[in-house]
Protein backbone atom coordinates (compact mmCIF):
# COMPACT_ATOMS: atom_id res chain seq x y z
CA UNK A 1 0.02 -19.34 -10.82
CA UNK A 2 2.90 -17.12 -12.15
CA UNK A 3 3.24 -14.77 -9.69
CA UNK A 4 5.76 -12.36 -9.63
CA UNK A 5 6.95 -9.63 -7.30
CA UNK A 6 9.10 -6.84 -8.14
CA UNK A 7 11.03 -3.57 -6.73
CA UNK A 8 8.83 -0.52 -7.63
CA UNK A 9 10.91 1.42 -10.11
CA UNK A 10 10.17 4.42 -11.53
CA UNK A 11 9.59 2.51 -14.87
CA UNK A 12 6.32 1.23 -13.03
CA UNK A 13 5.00 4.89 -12.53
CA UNK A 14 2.72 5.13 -15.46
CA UNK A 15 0.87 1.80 -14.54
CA UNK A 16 0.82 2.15 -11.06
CA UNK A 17 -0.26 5.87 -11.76
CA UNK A 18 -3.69 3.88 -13.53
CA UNK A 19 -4.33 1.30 -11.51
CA UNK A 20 -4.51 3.82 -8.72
CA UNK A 21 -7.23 5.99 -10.22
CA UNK A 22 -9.11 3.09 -11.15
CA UNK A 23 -8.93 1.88 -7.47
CA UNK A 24 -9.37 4.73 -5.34
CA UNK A 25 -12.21 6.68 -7.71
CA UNK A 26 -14.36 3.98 -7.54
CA UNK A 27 -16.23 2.88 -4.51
CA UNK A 28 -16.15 2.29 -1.74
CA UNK A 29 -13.03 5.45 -1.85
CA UNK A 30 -14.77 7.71 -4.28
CA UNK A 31 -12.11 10.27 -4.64
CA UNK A 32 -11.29 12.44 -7.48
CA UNK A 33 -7.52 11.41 -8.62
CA UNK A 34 -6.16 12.88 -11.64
CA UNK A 35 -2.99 11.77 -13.65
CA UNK A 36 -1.40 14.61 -12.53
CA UNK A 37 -2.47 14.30 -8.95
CA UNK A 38 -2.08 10.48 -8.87
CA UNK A 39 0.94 10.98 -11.04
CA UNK A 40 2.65 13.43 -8.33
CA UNK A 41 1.53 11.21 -4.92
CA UNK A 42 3.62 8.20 -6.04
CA UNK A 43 6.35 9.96 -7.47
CA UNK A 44 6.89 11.90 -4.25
CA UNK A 45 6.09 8.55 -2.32
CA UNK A 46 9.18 7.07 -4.29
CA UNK A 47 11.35 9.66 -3.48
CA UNK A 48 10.74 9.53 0.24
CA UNK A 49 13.36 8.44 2.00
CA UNK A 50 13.71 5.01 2.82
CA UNK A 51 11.10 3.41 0.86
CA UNK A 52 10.53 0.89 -0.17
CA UNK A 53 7.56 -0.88 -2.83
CA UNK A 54 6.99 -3.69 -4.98
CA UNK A 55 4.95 -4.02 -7.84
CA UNK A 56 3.02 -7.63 -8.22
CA UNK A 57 2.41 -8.97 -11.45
CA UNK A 58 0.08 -12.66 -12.35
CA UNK A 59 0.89 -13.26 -16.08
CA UNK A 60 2.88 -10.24 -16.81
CA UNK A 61 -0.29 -8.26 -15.88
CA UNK A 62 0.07 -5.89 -13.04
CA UNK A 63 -2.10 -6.99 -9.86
CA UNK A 64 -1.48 -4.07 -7.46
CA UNK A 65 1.39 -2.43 -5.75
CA UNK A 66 2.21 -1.76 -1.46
CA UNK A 67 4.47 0.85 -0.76
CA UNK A 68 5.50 3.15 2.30
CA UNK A 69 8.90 3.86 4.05
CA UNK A 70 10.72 2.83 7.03
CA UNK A 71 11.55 5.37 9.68
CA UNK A 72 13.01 5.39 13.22
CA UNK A 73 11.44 5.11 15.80
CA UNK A 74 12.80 4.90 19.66
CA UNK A 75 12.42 1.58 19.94
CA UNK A 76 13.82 0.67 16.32
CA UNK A 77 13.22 0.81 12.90
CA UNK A 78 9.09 0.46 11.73
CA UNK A 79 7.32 0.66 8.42
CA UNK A 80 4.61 3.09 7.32
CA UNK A 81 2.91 1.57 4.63
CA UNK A 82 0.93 4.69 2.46
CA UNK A 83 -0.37 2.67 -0.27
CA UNK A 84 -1.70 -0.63 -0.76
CA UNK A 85 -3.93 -1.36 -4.14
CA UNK A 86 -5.10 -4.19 -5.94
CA UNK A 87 -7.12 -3.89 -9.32
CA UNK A 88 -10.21 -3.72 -8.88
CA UNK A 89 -11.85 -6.99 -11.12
CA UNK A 90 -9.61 -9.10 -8.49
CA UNK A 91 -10.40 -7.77 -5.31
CA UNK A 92 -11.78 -10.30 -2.64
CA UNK A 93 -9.51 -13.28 -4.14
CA UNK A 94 -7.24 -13.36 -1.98
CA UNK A 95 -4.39 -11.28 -3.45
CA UNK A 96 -4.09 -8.25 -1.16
CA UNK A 97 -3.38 -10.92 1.45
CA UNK A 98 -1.23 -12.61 -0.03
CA UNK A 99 0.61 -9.27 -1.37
CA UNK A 100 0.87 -8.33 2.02
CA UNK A 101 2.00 -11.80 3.24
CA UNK A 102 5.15 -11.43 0.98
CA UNK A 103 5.59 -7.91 1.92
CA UNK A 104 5.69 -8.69 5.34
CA UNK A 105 8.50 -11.35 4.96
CA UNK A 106 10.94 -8.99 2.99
CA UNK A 107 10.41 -6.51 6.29
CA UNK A 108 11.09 -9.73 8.56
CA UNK A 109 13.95 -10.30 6.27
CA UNK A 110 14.96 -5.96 6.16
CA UNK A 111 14.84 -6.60 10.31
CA UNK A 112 12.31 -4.40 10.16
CA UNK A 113 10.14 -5.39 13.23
CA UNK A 114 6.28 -3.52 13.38
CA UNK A 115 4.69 -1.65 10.54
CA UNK A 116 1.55 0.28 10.69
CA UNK A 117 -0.69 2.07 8.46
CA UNK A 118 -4.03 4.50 7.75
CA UNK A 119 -7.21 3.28 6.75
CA UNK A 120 -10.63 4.10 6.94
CA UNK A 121 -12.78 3.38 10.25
CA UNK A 122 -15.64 1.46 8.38
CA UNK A 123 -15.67 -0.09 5.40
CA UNK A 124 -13.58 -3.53 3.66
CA UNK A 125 -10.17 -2.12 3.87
CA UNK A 126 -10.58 -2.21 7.53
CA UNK A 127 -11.89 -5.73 7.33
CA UNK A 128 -9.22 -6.86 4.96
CA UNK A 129 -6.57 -6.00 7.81
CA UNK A 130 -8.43 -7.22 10.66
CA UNK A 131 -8.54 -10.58 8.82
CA UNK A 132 -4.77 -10.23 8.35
CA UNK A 133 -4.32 -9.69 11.82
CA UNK A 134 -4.10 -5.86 11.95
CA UNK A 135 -5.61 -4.11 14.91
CA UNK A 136 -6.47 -0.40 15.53
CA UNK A 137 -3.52 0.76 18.14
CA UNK A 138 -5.58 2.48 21.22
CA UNK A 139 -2.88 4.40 22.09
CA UNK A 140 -2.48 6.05 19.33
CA UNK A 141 -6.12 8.27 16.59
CA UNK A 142 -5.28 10.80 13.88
CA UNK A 143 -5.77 14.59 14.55
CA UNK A 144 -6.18 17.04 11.58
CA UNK A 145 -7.18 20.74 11.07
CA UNK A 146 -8.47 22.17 7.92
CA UNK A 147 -6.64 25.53 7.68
């Protein structure tokens, strides 16, 4: 396979910007991105501090895209990934895994020891990481408030 990882640049924006409406309005997400909207969440992803994403191609066609930022914690540096997403017509084939796989070893290689990340309770993307050895940290649930 020609399989190709590469830093996320803003020169990716546009296509990353499409591939993530096509993911995330579509079941089993069902949200309601726009370009703008879409447009503005990775831009302002990019230009968090410390982060960090890589854009995977298979024939010079774009696959999918993980990206997040590393922040401090008191035991060390971790890694937040906010986005992981993998076209559609290829999900289930293995390539999220394996995505995530080579993500992993450019943290290992960053010294970046633990990473963590938000998902939905139910559903495949909570399989996917359970089968990639991801589990839900019991010390730890998400709080919001709708103001």
């Amino acid at each position: 396979m020609s399989e190709q990882m590469v830093f996320m640049e803003e020169e990716h924006l546009d296509a990353c910007v499409e591939l993530y409406q096509d993911v995330f309005n579509r079941s089993p997400w069902n949200e309601s991105w726009t370009e703008e909207t879409a447009k503005e969440r990775l831009a302002d992803l990019m230009n968090t501090p410390k982060f960090l994403g890589f854009v995977f191609y298979e024939h010079s066609q774009l696959i999918g895209f993980i990206a997040g930022n590393s922040k401090r914690t008191y035991s060390g540096l971790t890694f937040y990934i906010a986005e992981l997403c993998v076209n559609n017509n290829i999900q289930g084939k293995g390539y999220g895994s394996k995505m995530l796989k080579r993500f992993e070893e450019e943290l290992k290689r960053r010294e970046i020891p633990s990473l963590y990340l938000l998902t939905a309770k139910q559903g495949l993307a909570k399989l996917f990481y359970e089968k990639n050895g991801y589990r839900v940290n019991e010390n730890r649930f998400v709080m919001t408030r709708a103001l």
